[in-house]
N, C-alpha and C. Protein backbone atom coordinates (compact mmCIF):
# COMPACT_ATOMS: atom_id res chain seq x y z
N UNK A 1 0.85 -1.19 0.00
CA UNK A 1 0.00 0.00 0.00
C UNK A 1 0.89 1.24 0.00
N UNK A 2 0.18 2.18 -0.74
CA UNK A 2 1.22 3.35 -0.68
C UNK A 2 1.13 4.34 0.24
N UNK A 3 1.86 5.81 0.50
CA UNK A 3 1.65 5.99 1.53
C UNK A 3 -0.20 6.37 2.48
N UNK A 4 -0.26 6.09 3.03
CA UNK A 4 -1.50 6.68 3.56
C UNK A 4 -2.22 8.41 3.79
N UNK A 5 -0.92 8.88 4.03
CA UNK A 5 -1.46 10.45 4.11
C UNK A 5 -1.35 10.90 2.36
N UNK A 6 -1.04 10.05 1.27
CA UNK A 6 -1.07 10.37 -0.16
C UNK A 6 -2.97 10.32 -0.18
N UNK A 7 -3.26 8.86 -0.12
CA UNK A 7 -4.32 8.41 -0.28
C UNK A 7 -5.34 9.57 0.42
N UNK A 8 -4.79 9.80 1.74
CA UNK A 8 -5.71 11.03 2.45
C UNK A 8 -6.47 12.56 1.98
N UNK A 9 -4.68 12.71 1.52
CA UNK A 9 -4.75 14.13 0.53
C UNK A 9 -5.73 14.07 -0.72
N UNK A 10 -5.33 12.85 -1.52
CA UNK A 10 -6.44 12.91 -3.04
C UNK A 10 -8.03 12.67 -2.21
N UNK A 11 -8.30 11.91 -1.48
CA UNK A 11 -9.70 11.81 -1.03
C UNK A 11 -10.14 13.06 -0.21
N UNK A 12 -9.25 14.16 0.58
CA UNK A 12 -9.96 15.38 0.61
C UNK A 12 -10.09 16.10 -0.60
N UNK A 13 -9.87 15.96 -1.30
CA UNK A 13 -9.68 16.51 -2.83
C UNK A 13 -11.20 15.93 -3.16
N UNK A 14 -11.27 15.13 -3.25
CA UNK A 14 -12.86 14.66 -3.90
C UNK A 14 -14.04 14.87 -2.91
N UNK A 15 -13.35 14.55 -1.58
CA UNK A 15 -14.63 15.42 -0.50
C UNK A 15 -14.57 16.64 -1.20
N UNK A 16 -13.94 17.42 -1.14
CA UNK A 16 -14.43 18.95 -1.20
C UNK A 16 -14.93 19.43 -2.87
N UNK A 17 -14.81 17.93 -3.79
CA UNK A 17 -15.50 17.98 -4.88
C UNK A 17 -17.14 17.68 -4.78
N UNK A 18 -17.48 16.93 -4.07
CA UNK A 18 -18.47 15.91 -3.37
C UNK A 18 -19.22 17.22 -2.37
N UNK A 19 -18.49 18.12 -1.70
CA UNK A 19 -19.63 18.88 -0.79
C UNK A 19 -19.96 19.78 -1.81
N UNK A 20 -19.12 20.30 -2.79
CA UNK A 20 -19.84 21.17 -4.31
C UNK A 20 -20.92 20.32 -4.78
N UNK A 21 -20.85 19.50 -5.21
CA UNK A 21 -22.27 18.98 -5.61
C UNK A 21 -23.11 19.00 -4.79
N UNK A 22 -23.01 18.65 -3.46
CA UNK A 22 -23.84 18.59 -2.64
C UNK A 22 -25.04 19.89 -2.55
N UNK A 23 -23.68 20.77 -2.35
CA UNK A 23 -24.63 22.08 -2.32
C UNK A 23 -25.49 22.53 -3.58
N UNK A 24 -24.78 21.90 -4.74
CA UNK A 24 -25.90 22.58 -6.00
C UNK A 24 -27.16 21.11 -6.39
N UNK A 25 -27.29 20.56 -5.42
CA UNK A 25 -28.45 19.87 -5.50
C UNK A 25 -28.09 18.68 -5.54
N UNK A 26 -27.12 18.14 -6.23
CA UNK A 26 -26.65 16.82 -6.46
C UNK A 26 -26.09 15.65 -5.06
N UNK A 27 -26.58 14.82 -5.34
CA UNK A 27 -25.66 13.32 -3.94
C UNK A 27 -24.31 13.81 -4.05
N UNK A 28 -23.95 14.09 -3.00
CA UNK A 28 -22.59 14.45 -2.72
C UNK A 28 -21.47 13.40 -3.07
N UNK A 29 -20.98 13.27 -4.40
CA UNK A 29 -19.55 11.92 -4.80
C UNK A 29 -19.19 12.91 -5.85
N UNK A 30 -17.33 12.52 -5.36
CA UNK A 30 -16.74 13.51 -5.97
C UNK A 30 -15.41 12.83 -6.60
N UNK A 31 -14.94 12.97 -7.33
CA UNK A 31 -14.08 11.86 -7.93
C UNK A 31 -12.62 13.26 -8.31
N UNK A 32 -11.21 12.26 -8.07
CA UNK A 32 -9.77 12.85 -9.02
C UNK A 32 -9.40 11.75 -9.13
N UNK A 33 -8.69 11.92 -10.44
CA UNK A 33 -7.99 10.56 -10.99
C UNK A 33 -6.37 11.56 -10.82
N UNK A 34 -5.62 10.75 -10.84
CA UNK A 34 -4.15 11.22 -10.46
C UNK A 34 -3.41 10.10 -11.41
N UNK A 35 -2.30 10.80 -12.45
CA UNK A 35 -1.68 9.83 -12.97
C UNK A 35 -0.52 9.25 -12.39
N UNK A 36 0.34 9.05 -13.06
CA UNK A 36 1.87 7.90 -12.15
C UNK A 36 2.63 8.80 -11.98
N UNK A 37 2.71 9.90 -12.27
CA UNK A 37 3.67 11.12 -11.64
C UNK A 37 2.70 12.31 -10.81
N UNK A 38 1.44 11.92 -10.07
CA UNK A 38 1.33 12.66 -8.83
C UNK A 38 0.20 13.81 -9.28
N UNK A 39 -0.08 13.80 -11.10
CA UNK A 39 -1.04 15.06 -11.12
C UNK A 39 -2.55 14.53 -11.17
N UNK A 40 -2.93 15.70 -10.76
CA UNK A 40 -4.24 15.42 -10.90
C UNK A 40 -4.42 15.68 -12.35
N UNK A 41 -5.50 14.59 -13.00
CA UNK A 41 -5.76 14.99 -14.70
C UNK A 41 -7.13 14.89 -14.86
N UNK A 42 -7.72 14.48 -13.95
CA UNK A 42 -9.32 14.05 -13.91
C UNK A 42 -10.16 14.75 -12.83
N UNK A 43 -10.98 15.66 -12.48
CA UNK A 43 -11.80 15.74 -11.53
C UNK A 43 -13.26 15.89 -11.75
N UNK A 44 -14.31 15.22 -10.96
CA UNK A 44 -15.91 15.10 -11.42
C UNK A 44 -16.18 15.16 -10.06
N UNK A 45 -17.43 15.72 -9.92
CA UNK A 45 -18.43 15.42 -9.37
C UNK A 45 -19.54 15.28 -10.00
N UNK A 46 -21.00 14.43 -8.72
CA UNK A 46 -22.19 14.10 -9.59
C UNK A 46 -22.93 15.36 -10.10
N UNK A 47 -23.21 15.35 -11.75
CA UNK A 47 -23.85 16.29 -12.25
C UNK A 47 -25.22 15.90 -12.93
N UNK A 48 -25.89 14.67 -12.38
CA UNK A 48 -26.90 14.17 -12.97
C UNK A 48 -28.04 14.93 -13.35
N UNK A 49 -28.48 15.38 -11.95
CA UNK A 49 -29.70 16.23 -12.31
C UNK A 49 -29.31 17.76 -12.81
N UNK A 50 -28.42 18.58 -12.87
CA UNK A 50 -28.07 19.52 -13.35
C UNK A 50 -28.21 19.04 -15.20
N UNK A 51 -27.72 18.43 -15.09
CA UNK A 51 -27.45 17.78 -16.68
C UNK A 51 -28.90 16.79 -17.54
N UNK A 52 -29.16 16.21 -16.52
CA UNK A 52 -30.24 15.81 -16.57
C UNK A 52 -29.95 14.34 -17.54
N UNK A 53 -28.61 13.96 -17.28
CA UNK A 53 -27.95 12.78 -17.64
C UNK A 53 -27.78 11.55 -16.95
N UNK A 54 -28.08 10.61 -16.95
CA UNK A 54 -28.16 9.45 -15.88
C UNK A 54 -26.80 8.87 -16.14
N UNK A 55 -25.76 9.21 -16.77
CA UNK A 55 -24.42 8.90 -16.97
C UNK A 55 -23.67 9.73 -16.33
N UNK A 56 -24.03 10.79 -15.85
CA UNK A 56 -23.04 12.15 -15.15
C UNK A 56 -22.63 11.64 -13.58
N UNK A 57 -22.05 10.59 -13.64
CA UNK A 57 -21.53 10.55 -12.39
C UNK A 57 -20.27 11.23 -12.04
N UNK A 58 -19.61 10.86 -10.60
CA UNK A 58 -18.72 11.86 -10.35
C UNK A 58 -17.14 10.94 -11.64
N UNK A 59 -17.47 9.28 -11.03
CA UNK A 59 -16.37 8.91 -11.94
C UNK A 59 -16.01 9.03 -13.70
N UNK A 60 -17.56 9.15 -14.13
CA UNK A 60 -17.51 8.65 -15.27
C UNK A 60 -17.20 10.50 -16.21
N UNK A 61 -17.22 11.81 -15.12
CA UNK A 61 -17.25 12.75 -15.47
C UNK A 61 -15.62 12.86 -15.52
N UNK A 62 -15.00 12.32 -14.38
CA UNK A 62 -13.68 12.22 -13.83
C UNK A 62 -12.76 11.48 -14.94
N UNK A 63 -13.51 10.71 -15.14
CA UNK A 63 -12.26 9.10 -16.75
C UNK A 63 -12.80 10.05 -17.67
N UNK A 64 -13.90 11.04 -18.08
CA UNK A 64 -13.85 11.70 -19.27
C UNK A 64 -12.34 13.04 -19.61
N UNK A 65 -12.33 13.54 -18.32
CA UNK A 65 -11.66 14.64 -18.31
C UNK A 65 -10.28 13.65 -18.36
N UNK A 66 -9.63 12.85 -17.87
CA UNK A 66 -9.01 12.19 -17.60
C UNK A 66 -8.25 12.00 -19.23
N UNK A 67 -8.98 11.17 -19.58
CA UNK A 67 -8.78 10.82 -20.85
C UNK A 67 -8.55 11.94 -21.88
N UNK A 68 -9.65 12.91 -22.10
CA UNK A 68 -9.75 14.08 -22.82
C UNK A 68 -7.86 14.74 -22.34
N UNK A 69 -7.51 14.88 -21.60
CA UNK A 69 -6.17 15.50 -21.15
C UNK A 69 -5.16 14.30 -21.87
N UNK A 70 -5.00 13.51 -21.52
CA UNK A 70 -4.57 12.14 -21.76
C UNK A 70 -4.37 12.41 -23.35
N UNK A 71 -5.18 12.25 -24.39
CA UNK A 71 -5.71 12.20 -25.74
C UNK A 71 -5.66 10.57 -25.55
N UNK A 72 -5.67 9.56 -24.93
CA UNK A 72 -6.24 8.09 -24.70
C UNK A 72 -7.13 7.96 -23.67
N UNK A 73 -7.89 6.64 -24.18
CA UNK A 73 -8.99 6.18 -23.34
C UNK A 73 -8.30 5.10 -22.22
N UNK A 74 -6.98 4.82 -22.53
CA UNK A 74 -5.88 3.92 -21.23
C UNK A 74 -5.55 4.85 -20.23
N UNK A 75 -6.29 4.52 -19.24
CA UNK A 75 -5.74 5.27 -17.71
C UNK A 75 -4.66 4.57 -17.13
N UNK A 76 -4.45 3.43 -17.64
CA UNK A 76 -3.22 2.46 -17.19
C UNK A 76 -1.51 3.21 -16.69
N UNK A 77 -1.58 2.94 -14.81
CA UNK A 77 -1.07 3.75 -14.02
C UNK A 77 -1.41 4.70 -13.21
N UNK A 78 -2.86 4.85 -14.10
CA UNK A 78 -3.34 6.13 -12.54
C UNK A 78 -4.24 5.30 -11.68
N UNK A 79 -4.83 6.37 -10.85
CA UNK A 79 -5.50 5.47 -9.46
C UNK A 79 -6.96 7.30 -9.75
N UNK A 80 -7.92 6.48 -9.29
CA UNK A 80 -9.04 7.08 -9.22
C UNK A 80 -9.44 7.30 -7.60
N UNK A 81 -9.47 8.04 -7.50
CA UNK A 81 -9.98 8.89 -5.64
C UNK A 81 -11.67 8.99 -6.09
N UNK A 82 -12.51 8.19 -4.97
CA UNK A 82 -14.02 8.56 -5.07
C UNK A 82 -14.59 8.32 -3.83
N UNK A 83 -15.45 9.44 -3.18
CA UNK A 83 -15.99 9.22 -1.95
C UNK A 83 -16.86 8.04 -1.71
N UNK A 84 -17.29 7.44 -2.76
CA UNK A 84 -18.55 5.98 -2.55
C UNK A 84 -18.24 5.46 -3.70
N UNK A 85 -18.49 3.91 -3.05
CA UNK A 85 -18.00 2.79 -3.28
C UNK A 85 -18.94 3.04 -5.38
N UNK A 86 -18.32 2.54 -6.19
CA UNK A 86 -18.93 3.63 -7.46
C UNK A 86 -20.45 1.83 -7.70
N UNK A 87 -20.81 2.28 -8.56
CA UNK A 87 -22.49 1.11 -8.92
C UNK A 87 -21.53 0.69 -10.48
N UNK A 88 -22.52 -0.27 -10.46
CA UNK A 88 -22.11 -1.25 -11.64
C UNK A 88 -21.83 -0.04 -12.64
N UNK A 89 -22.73 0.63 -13.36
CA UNK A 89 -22.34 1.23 -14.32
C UNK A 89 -20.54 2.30 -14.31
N UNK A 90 -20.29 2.82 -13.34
CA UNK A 90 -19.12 3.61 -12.92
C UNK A 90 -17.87 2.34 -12.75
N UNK A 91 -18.30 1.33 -12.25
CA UNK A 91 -17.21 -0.15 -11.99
C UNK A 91 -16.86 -0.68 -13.72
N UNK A 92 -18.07 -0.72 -14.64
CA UNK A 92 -17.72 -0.76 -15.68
C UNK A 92 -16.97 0.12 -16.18
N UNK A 93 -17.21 1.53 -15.99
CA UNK A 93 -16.08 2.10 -16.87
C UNK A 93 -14.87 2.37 -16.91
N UNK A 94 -14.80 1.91 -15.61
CA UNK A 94 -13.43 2.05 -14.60
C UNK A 94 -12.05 0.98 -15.25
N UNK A 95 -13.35 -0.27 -15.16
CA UNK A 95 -12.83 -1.35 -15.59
C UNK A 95 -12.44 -0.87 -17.26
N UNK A 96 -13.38 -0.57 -18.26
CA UNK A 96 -13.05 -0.13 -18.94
C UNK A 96 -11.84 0.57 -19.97
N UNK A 97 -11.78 1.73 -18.72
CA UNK A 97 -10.56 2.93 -19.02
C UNK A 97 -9.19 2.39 -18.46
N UNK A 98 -9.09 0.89 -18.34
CA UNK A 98 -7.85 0.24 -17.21
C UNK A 98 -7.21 0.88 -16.60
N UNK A 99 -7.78 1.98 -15.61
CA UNK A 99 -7.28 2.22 -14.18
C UNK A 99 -6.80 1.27 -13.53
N UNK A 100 -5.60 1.65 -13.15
CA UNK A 100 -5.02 0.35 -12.24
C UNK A 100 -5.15 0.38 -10.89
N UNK A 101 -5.90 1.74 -9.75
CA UNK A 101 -6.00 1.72 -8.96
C UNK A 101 -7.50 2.39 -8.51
N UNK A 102 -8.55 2.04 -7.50
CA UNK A 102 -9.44 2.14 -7.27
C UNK A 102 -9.49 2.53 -5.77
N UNK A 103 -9.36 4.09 -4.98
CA UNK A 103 -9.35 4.04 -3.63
C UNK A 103 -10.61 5.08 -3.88
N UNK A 104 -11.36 4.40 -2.77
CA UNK A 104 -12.78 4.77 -2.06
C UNK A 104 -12.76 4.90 -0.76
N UNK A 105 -14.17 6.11 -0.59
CA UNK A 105 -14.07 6.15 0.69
C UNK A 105 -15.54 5.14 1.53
N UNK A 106 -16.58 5.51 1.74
CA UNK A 106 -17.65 4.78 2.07
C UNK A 106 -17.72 3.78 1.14
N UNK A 107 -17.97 2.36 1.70
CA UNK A 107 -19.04 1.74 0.71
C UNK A 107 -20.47 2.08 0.48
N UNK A 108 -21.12 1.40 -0.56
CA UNK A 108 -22.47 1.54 -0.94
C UNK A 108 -23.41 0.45 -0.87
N UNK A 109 -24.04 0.12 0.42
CA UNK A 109 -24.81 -0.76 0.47
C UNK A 109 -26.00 -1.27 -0.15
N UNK A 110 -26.58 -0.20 -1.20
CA UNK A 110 -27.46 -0.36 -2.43
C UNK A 110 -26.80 -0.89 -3.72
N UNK A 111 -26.14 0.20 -4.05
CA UNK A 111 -25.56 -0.39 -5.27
C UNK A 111 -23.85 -0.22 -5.55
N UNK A 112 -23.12 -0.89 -4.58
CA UNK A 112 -22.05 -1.07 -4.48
C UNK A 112 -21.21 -2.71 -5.69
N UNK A 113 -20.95 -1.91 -6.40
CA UNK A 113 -19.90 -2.87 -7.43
C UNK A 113 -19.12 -3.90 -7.62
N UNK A 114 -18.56 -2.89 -6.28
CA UNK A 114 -16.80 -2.95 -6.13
C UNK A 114 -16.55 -4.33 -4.83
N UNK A 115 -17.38 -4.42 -4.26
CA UNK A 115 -17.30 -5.30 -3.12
C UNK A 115 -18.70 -5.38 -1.96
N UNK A 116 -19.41 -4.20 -1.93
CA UNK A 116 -20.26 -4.21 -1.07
C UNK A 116 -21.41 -5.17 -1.68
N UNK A 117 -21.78 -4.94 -2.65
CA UNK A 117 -23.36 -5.81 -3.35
C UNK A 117 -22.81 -6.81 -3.99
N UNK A 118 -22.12 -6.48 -4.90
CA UNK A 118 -21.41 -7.10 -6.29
C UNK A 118 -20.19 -7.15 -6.49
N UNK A 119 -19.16 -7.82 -6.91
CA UNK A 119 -17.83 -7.65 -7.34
C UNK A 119 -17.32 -7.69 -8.44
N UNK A 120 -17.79 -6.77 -9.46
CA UNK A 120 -17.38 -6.66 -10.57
C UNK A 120 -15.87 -7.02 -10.99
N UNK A 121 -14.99 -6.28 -10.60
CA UNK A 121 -13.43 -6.41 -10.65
C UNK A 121 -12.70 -7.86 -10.57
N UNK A 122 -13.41 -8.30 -9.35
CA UNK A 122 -13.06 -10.01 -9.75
C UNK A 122 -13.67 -10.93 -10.42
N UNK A 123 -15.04 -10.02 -11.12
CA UNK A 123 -15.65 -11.35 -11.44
C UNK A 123 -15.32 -12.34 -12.58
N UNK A 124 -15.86 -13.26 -13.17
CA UNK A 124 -15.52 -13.47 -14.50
C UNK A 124 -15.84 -12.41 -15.41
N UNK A 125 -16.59 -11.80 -15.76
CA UNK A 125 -16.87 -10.47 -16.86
C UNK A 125 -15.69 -9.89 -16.65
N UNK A 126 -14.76 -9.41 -15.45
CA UNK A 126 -13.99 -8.80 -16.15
C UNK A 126 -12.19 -9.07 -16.50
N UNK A 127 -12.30 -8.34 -17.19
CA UNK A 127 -10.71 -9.15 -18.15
C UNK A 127 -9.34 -8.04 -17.87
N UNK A 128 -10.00 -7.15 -16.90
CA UNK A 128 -8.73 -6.33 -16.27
C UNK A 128 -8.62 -6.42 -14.61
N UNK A 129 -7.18 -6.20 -13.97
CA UNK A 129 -7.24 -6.35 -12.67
C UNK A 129 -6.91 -5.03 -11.92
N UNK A 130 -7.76 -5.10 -11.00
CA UNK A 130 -7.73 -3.64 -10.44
C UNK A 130 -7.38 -3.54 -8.63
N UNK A 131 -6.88 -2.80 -8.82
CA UNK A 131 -6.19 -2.62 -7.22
C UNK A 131 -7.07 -1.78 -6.33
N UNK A 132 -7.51 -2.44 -5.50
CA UNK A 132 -9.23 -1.52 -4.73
C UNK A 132 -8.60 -1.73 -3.20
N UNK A 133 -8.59 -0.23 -2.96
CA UNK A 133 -8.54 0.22 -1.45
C UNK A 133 -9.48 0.95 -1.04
N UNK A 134 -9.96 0.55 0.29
CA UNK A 134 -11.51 1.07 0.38
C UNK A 134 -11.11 1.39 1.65
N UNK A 135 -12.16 2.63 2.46
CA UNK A 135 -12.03 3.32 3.70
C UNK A 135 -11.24 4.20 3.70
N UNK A 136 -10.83 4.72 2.84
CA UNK A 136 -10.35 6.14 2.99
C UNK A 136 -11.49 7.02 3.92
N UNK A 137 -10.73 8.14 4.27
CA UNK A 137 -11.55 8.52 5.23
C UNK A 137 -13.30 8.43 5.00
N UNK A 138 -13.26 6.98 5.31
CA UNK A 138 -14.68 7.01 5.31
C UNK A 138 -15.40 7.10 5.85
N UNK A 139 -15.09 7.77 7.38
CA UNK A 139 -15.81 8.37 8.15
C UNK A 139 -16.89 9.74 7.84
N UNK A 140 -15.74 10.50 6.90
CA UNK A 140 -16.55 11.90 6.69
C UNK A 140 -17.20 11.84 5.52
N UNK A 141 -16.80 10.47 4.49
CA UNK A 141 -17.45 10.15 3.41
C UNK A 141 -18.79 9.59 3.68
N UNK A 142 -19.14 8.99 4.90
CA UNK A 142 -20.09 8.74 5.45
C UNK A 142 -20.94 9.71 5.68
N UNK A 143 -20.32 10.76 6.84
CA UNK A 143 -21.28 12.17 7.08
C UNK A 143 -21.89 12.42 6.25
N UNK A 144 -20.85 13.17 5.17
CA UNK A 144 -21.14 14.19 4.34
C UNK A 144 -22.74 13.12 3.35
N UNK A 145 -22.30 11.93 3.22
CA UNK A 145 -23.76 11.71 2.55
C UNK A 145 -25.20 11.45 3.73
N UNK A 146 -24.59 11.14 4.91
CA UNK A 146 -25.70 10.98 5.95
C UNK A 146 -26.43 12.14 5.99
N UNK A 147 -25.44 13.53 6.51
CA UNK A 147 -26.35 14.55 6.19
C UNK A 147 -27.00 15.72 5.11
N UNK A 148 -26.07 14.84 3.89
CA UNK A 148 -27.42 15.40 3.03
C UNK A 148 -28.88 15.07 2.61
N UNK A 149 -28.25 13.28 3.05
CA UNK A 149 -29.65 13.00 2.20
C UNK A 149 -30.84 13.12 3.80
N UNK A 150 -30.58 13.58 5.20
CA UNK A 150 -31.18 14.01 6.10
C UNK A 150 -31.87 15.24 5.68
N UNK A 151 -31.17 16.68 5.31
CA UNK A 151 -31.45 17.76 4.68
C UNK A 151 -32.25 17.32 3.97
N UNK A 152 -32.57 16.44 2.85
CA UNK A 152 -33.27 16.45 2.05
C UNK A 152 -34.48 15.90 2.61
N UNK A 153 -34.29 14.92 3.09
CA UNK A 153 -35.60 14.39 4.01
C UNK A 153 -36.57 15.48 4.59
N UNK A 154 -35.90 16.22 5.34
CA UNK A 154 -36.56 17.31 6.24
C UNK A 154 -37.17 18.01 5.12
N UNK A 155 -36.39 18.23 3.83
CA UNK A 155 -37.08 19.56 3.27
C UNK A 155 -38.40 18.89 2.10
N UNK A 156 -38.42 17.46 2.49
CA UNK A 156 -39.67 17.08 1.87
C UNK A 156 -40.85 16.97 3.31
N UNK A 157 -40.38 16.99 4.34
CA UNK A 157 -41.76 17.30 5.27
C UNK A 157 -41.92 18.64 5.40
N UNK A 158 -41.23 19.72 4.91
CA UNK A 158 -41.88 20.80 5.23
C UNK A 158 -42.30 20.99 4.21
C-alpha cells in the first residue's frame, strides 16, 4: 500500500469535490484521478440532475476529463480517488478505461460494485485487474452523505 497520508490528501480533494455537488443539489460523490507522476488529470463530481444525464456521475465525469487530457482512453497507471464505493455502471467504466487503482471512501450498500453488493473487478466479466482500497476517510465520506440525504428528508416534510 502506498503511503497513507497520499491516499488522504487525493480523497480530501474529492470530498471537497463531493460537498460542491452537494450544495448545487446533487448526492454528494466527488471523484480525481491522479496519474503515475502525482497530477491530478481528472476531476468530477455528480452532475446528474443539473445535466439531466443518468451517466453524469462523479467517476464517469472524472475518466472523461481524464482521458480528454490524456488524448487516450488507457488510464493504465493512474489510481481514481471517489468518496462511494462507485455502482455497476461507474465499476464498468473504470474497468473499462484500465485504471489500475481504485481508492474509495464509504461503501455503498445499495448499489455497491466494487465489493459491497457485487464484485465486478473479480468477477468473470472482467478481463482487467484492479487494485481496490476502500475506507479512505470514510468516516466523513459517510457524514457528508448521511447529512445530506437528512437535509433532504426534512425539506420534503416541510
Amino acid at each position: 500500500m502506498k503511503d497513507l497520508a497520499i491516499y488522504q490528501t487525493w480523497m480530501d480533494r474529492a470530498i471537497a469535490l463531493a460537498k460542491l455537488a452537494g450544495a448545487a443539489g446533487e448526492i454528494p460523490v466527488g471523484a480525481v484521478i491522479v496519474n503515475a507522476q502525482g497530477d491530478a488529470i481528472g476531476l468530477g463530481a455528480n452532475y446528474k440532475e443539473r445535466s439531466q444525464d443518468p451517466t453524469a456521475h462523479a467517476e464517469v465525469i472524472a475518466i472523461r476529463e481524464a482521458t480528454k487530457n490524456l488524448h487516450d482512453w488507457h488510464l493504465t497507471g493512474c489510481t481514481l480517488y471517489v468518496t462511494l464505493e462507485p455502482c455497476p455502471m461507474c465499476a464498468g467504466a473504470i474497468l473499462q478505461s484500465r485504471l489500475s487503482t481504485l481508492v474509495y471512501g464509504a461503501d455503498d450498500p445499495k448499489t455497491g460494485a466494487i465489493r459491497t453488493v457485487t464484485n465486478l473487478p473479480d468477477s468473470p466479466v472482467s478481463f482487467h485487474r484492479l487494485e481496490v482500497i476502500a475506507g479512505i476517510r470514510e468516516r466523513q465520506c459517510q457524514e457528508l452523505l448521511r447529512s445530506w440525504f437528512e437535509k433532504l428528508r426534512i425539506s420534503y416534510i416541510k
